[in-house]
C-alpha atoms as a PDB file:
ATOM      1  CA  UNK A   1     -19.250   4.597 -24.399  1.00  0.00           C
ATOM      2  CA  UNK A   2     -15.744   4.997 -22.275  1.00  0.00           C
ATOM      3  CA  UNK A   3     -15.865   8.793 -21.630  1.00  0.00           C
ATOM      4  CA  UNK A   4     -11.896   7.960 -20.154  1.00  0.00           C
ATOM      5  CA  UNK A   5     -10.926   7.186 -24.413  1.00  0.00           C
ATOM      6  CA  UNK A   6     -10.564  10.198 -26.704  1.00  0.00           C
ATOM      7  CA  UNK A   7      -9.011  10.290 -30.056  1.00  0.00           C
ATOM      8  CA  UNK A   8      -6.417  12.873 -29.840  1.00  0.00           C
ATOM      9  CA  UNK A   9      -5.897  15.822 -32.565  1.00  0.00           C
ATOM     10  CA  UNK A  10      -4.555  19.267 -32.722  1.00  0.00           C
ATOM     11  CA  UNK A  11      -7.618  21.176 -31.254  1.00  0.00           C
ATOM     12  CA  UNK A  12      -7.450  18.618 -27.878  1.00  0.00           C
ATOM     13  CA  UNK A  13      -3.960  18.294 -27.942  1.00  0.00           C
ATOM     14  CA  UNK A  14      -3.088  20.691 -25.461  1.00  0.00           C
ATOM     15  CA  UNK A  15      -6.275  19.783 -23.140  1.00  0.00           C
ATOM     16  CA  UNK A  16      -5.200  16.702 -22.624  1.00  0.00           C
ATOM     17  CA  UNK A  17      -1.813  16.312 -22.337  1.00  0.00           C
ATOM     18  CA  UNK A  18      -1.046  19.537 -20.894  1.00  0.00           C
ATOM     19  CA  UNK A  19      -4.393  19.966 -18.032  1.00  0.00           C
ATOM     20  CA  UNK A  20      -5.958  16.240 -17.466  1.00  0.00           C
ATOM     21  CA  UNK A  21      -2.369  14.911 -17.369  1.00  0.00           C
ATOM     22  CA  UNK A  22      -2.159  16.829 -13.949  1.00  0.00           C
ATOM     23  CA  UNK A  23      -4.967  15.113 -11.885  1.00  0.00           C
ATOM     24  CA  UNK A  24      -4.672  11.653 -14.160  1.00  0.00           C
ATOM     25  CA  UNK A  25      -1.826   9.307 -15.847  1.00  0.00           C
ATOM     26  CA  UNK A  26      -2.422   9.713 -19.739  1.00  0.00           C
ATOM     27  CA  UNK A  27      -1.122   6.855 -21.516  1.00  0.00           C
ATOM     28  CA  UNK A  28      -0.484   7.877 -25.198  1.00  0.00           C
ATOM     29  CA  UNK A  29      -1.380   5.505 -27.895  1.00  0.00           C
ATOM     30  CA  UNK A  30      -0.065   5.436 -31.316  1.00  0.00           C
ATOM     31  CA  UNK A  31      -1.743   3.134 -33.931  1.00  0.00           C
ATOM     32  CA  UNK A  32      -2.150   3.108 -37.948  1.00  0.00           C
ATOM     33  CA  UNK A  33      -4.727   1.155 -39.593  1.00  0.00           C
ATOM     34  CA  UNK A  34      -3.938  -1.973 -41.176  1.00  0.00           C
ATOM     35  CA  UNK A  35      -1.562  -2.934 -38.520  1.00  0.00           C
ATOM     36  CA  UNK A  36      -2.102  -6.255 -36.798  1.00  0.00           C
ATOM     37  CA  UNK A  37      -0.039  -5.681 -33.962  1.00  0.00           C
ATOM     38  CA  UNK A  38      -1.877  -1.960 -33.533  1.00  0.00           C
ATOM     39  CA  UNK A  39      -5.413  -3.679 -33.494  1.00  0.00           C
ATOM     40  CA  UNK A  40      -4.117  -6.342 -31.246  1.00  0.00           C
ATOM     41  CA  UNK A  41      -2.721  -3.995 -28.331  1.00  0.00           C
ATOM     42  CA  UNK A  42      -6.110  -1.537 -28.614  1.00  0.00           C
ATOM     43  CA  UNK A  43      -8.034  -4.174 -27.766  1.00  0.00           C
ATOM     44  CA  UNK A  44      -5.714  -4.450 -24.288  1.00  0.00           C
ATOM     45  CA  UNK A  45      -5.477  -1.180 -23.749  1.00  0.00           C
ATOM     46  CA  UNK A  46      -8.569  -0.356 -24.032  1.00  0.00           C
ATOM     47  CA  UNK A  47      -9.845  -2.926 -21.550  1.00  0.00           C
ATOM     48  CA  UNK A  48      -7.183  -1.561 -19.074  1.00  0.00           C
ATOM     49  CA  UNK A  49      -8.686   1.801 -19.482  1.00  0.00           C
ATOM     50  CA  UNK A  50     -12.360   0.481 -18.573  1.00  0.00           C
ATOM     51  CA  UNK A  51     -10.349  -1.262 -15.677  1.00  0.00           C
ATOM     52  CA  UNK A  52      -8.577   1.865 -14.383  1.00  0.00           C
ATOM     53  CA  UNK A  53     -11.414   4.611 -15.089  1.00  0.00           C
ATOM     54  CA  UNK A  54     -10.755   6.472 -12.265  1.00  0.00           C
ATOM     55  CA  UNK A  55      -7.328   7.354 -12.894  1.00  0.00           C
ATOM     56  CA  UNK A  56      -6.346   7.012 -16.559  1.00  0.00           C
ATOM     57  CA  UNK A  57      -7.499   8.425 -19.909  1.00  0.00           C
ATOM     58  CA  UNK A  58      -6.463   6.579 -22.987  1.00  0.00           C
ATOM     59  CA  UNK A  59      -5.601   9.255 -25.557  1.00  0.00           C
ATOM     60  CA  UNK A  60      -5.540   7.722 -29.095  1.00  0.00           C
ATOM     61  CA  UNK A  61      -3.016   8.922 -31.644  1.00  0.00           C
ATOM     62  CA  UNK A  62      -4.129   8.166 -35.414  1.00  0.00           C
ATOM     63  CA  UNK A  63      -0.679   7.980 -36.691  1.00  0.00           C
ATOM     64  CA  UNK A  64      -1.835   8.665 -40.463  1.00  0.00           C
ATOM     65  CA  UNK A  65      -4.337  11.871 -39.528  1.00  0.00           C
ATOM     66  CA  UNK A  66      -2.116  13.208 -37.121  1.00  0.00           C
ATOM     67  CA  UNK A  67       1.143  13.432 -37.757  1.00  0.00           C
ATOM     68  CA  UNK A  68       2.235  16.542 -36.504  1.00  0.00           C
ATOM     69  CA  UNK A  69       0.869  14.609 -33.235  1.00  0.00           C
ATOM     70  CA  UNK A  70       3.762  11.642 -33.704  1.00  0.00           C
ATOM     71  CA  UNK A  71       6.350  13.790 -34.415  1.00  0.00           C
ATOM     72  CA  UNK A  72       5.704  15.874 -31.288  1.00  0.00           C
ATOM     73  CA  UNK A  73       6.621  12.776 -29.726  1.00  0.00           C
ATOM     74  CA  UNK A  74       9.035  11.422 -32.255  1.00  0.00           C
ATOM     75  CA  UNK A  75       7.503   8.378 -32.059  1.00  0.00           C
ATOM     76  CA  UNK A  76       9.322   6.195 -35.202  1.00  0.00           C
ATOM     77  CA  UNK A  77       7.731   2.479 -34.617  1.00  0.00           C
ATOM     78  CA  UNK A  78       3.963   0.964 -33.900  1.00  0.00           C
ATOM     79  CA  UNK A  79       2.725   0.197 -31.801  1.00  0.00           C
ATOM     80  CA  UNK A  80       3.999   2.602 -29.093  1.00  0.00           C
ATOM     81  CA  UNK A  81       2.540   3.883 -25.979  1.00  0.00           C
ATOM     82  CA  UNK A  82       4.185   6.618 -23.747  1.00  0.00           C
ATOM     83  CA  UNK A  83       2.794   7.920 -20.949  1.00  0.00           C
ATOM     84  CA  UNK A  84       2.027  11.553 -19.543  1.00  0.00           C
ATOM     85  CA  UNK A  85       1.965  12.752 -16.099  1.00  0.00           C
ATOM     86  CA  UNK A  86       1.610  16.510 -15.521  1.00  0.00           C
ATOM     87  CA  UNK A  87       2.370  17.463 -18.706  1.00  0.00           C
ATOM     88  CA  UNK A  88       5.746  15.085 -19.027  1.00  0.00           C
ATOM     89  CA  UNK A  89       6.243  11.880 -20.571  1.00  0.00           C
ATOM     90  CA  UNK A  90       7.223   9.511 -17.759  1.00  0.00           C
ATOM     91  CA  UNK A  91       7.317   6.280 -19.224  1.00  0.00           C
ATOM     92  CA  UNK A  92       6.263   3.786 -22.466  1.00  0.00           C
ATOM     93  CA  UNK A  93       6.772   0.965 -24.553  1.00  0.00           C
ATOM     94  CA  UNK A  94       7.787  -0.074 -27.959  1.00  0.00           C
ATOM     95  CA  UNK A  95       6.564  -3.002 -29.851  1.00  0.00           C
ATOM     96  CA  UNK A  96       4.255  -5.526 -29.122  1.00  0.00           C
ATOM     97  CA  UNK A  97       3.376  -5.843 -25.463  1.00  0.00           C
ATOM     98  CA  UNK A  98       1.180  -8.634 -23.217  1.00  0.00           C
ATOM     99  CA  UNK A  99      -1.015  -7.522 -21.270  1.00  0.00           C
ATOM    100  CA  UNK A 100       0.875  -8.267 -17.989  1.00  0.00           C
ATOM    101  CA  UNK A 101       3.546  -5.985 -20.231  1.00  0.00           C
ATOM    102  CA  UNK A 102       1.090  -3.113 -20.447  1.00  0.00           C
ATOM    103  CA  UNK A 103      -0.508  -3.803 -16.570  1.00  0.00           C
ATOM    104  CA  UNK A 104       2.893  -3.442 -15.056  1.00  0.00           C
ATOM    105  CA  UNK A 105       3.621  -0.886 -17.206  1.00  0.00           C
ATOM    106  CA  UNK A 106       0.588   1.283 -15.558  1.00  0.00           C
ATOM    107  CA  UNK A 107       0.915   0.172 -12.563  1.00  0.00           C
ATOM    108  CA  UNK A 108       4.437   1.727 -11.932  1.00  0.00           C
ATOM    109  CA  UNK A 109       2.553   5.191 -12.714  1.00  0.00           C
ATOM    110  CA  UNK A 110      -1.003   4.960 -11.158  1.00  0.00           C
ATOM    111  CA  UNK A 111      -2.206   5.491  -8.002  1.00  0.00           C
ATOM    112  CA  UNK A 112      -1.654   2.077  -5.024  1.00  0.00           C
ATOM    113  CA  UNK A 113      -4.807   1.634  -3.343  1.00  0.00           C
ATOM    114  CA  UNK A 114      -3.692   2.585  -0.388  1.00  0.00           C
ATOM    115  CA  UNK A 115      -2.816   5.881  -1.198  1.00  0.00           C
ATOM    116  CA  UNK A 116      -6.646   6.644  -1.333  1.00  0.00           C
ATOM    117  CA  UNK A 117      -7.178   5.667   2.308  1.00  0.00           C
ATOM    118  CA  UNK A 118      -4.243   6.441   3.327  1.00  0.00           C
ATOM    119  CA  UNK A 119      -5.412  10.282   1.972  1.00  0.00           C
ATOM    120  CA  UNK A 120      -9.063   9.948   3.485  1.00  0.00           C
ATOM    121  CA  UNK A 121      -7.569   8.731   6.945  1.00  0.00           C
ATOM    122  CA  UNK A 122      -5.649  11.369   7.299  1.00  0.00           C
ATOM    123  CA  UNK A 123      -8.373  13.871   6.602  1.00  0.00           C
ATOM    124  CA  UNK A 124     -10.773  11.917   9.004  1.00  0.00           C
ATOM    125  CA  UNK A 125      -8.303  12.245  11.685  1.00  0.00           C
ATOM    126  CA  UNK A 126      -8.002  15.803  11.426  1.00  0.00           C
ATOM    127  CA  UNK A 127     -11.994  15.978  12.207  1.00  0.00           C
ATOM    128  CA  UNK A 128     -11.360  14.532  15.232  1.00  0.00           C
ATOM    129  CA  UNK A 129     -13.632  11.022  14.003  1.00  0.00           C
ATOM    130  CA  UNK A 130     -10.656   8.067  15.257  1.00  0.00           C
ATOM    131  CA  UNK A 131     -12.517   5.433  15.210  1.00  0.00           C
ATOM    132  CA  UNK A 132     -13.462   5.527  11.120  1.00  0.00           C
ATOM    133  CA  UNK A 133      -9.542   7.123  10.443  1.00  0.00           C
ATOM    134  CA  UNK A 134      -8.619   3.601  12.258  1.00  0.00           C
ATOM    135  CA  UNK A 135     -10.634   1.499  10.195  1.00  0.00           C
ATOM    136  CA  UNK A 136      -9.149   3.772   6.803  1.00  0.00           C
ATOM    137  CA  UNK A 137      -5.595   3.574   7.804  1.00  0.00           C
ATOM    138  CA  UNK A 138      -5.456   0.002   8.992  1.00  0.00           C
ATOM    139  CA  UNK A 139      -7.449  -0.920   5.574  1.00  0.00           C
ATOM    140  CA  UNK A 140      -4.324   0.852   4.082  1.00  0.00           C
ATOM    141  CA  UNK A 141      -1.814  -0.816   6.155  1.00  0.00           C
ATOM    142  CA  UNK A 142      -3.699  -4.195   5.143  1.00  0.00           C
ATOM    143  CA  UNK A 143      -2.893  -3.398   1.605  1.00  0.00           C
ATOM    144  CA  UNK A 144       0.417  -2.794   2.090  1.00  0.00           C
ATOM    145  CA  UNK A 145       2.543  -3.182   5.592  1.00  0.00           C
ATOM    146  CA  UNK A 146       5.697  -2.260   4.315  1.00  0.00           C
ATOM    147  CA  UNK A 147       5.281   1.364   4.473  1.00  0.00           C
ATOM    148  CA  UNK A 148       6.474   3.459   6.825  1.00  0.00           C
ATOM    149  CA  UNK A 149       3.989   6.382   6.909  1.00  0.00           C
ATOM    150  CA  UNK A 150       1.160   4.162   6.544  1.00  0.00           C
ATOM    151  CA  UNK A 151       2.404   3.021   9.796  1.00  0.00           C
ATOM    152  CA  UNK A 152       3.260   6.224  11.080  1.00  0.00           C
ATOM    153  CA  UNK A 153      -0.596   7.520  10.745  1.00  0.00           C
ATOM    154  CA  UNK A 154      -1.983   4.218  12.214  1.00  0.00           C
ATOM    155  CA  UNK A 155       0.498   4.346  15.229  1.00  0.00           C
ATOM    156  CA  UNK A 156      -0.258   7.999  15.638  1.00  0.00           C
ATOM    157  CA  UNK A 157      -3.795   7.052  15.466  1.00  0.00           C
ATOM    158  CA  UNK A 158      -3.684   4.372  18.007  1.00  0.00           C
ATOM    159  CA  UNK A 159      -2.009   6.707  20.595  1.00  0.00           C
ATOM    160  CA  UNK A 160      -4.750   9.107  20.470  1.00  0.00           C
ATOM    161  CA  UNK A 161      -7.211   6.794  21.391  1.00  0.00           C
ATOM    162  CA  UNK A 162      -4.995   5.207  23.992  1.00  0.00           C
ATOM    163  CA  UNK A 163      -3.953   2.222  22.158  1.00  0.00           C
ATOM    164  CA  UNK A 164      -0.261   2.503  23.000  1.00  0.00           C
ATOM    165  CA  UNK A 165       0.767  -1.899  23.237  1.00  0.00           C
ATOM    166  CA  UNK A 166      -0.463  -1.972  19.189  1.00  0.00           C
ATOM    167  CA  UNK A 167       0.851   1.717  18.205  1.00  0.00           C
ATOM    168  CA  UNK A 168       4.413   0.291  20.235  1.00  0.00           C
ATOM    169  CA  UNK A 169       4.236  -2.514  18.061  1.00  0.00           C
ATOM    170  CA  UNK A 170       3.619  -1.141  14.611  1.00  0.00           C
ATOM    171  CA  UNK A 171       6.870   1.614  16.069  1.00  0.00           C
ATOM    172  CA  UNK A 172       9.160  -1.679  16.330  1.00  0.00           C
ATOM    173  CA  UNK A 173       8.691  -3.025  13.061  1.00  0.00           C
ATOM    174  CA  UNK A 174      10.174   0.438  11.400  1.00  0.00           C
ATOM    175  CA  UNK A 175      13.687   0.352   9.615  1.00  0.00           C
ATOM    176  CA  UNK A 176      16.170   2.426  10.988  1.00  0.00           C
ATOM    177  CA  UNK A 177      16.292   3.746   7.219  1.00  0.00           C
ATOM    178  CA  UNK A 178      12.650   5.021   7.979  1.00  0.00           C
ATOM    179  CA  UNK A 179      13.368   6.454  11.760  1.00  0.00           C
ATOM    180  CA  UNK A 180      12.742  10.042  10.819  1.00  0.00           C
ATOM    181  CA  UNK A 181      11.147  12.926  13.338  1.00  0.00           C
ATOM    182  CA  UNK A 182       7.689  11.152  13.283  1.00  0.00           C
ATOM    183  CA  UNK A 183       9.397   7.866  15.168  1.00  0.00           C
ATOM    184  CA  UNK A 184      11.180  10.121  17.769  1.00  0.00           C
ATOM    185  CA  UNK A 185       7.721  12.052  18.391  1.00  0.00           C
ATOM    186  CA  UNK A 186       5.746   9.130  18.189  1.00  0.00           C
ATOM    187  CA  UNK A 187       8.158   7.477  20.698  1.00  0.00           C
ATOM    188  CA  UNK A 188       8.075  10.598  23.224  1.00  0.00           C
ATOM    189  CA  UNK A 189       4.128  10.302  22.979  1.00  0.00           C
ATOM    190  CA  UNK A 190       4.302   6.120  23.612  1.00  0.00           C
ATOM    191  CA  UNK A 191       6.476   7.311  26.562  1.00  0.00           C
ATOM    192  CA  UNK A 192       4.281  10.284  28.041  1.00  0.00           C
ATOM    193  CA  UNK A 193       1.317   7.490  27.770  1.00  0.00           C
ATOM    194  CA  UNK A 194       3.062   4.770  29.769  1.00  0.00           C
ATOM    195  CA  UNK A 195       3.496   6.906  32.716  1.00  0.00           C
ATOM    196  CA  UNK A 196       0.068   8.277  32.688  1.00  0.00           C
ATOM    197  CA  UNK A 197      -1.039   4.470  32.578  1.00  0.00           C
ATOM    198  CA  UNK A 198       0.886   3.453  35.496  1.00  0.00           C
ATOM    199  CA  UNK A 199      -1.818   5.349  38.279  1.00  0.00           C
ATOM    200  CA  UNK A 200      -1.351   4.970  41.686  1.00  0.00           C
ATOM    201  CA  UNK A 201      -4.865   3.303  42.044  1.00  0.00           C
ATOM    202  CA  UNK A 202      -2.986   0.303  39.631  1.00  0.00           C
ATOM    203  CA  UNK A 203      -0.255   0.456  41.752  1.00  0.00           C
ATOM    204  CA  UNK A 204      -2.060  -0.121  44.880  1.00  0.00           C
ATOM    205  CA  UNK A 205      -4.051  -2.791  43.591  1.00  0.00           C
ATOM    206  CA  UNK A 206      -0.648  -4.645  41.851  1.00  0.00           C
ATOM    207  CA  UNK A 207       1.142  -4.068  45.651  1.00  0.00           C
ATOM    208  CA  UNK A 208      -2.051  -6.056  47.211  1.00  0.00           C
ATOM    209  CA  UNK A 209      -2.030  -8.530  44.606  1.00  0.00           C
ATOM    210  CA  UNK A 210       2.003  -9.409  44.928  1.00  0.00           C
ATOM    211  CA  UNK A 211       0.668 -10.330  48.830  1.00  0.00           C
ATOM    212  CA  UNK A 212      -2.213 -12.436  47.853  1.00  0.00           C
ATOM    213  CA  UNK A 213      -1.522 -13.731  44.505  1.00  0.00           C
ATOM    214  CA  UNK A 214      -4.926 -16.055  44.588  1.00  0.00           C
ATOM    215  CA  UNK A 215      -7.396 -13.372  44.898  1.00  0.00           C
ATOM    216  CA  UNK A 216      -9.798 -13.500  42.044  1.00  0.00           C
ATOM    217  CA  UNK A 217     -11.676 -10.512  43.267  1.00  0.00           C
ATOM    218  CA  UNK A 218      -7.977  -8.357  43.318  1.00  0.00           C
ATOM    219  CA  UNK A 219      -7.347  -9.761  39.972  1.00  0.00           C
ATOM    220  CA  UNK A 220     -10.771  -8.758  38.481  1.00  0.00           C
ATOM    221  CA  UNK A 221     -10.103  -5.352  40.201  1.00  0.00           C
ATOM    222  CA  UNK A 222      -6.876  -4.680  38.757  1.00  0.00           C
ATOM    223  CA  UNK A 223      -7.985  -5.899  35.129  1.00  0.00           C
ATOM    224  CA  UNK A 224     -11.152  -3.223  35.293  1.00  0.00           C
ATOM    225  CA  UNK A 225      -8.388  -0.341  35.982  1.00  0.00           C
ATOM    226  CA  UNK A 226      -6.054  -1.577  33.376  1.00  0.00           C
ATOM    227  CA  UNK A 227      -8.255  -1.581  30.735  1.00  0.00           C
ATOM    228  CA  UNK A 228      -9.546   2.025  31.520  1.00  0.00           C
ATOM    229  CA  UNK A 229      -5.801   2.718  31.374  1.00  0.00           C
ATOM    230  CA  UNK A 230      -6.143   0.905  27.790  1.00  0.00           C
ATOM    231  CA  UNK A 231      -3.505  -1.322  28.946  1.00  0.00           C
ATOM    232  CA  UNK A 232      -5.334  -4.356  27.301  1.00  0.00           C
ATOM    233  CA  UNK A 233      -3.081  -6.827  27.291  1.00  0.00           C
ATOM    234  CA  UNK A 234      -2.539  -6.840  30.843  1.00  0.00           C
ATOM    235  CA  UNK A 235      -6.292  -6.842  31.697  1.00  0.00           C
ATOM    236  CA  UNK A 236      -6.935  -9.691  29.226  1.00  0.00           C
ATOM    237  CA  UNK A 237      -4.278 -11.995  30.808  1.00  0.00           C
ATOM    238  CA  UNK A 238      -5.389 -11.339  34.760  1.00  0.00           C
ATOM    239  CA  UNK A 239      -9.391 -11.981  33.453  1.00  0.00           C
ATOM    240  CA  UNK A 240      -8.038 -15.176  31.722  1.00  0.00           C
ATOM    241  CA  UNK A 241      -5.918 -16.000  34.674  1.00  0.00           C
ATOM    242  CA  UNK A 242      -9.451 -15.867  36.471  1.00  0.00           C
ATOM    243  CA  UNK A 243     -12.175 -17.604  34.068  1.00  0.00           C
ATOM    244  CA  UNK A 244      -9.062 -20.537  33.538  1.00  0.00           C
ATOM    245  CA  UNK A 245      -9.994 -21.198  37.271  1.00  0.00           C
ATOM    246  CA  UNK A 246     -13.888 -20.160  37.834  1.00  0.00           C
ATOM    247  CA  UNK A 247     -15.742 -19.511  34.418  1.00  0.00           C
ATOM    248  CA  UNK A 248     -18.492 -17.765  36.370  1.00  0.00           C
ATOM    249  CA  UNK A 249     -16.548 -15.624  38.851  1.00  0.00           C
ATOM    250  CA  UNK A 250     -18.271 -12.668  39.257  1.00  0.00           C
ATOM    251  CA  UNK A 251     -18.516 -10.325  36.088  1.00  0.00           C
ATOM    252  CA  UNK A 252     -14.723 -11.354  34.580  1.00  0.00           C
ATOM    253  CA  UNK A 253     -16.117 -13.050  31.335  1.00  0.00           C
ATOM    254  CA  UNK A 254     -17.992  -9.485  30.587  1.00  0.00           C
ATOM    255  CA  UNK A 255     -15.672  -7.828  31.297  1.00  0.00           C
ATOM    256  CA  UNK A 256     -13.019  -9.406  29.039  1.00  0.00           C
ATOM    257  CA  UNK A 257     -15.237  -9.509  26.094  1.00  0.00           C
ATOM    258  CA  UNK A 258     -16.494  -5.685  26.811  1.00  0.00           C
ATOM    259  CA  UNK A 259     -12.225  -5.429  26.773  1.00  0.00           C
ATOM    260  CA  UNK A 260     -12.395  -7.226  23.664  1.00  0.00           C
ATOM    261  CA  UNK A 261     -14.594  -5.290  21.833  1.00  0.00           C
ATOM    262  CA  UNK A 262     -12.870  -1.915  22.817  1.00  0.00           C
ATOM    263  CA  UNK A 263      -9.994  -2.963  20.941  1.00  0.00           C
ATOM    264  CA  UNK A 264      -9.340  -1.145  17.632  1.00  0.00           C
ATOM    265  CA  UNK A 265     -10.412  -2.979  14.717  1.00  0.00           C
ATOM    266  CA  UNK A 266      -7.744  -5.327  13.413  1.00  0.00           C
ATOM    267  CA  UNK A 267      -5.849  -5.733  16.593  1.00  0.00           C
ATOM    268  CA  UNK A 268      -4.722  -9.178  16.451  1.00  0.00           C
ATOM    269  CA  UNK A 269      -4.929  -8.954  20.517  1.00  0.00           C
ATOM    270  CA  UNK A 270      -8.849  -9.178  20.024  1.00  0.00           C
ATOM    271  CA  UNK A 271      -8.263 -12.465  18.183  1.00  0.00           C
ATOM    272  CA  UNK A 272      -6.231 -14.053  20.280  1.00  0.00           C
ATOM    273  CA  UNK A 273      -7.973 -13.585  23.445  1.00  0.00           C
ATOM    274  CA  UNK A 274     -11.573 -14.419  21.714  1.00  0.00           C
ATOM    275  CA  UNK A 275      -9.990 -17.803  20.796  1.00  0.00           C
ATOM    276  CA  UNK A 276      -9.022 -18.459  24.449  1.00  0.00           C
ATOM    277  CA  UNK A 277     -12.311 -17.561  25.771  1.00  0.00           C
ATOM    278  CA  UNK A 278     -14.402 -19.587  23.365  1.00  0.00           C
ATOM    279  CA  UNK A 279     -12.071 -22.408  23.832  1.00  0.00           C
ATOM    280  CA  UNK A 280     -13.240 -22.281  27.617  1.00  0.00           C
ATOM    281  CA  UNK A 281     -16.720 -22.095  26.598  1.00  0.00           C
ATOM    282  CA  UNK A 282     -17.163 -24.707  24.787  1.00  0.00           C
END
């Protein structure tokens, strides 16, 4: 039996719509028997609420035993559903509804997927575990790129483990609408990165290689300290500058596909530069 379905009375009343209504979305519904239309719609609704366990009870209103229950409501036609969200009704429907009526309907009011791992990523973050608050908060960003503080958290993410090229270009895609303190700290962070990046042991190696362009050995050289400066991209392009000419040069193929694999999961850089590789391969 459903334990998210309860037939709602006087005594339960308050339980329900006043306490669970503040950790889930109630959805309120009103039915007589006898009434076609009433039997048709509690067959949908309650397959939505087996659906949607975790975050919705279906409270069932017996419009002829409980009628102190519909006029707390004033409901005046059936079927009806309303539904309650911390002790408020928020939303509902009158008359017969589809069940892409009564799914959209919900799905206004309950919880987006994404707000779950967006939630856990943040808390995973804050014990210091980056590498599984990645995975969360690009799972959430998978779900639904649009959002700004999705991006925000994944960015913010990225920097702290030295990922600056994908948390720069997750920074780029935000609206001006959504430029708010987070962008302009995010930004100074991006910024502080770059110029600890740009040591003078890179330098040194990038002046030597401007005078002998050919040098595999330089280029291999200058890749190793680029990608212990996480600048990725860079060290993938000089190792596949090198393994276009000599597929066996020294250690250039591991050390592009140990670069590879050090990328965070779901950088599109990773995919990119495996492709090229295996195309040389085979």
């Amino acid at each position: 039996m459903q334990t998210n379905i309860v037939e709602i009375n006087l005594e339960n009343f308050q339980q329900v719509m006043l306490e669970d209504s503040q950790h889930k979305l109630i959805a309120v519904e009103f039915w007589q028997d006898g009434v076609e239309q009433c039997e048709q719609m509690a067959l949908i609704l309650a397959r939505l609420a087996a659906e949607y366990s975790q975050d919705l009870i279906l409270a069932r209103v017996n419009c002829q035993q409980q009628p102190e229950v519909v006029q707390q409501f004033g409901v005046r036609s059936l079927p009806t559903v309303m539904l309650v969200k911390a002790g408020q009704p928020i939303d509902g429907a009158v008359g017969p509804q589809t069940e892409n009526d009564l799914r959209e309907l919900l799905n206004k009011h309950l919880p987006k997927p994404e707000e779950a791992l967006l939630t856990q990523a943040n808390q995973v973050m804050l014990t210091g575990d980056l590498e599984r608050a990645a995975v969360l908060a690009k799972q959430a960003y998978d779900l639904n790129s649009d959002r700004a503080d999705i991006k925000y958290l994944l960015a913010d993410i990225y920097i702290q483990q030295g990922h600056v090229a994908p948390a720069k270009n997750l920074l780029e895609t935000i609206g001006l609408v959504d430029q708010d303190h987070n962008y302009q700290r995010l930004l100074g962070s991006i910024e502080l990165a770059e110029q600890a990046a740009d040591t003078p042991e890179i330098q040194a190696l990038q002046a030597e290689l401007a005078n002998d362009p050919d040098n595999f050995e330089l280029k291999v050289k200058l890749a190793v300290q680029l990608q212990q400066a996480k600048r990725n991209e860079e060290a993938l392009e000089l190792l596949f500058q090198v393994l276009k000419k000599d597929l066996s040069f020294g250690d250039a193929k591991k050390f592009a596909l140990d670069t590879i694999n050090a990328l965070p999961a779901g950088d599109p850089l990773a995919s990119l530069y495996r492709r090229k590789i295996y195309a040389l391969l085979y």
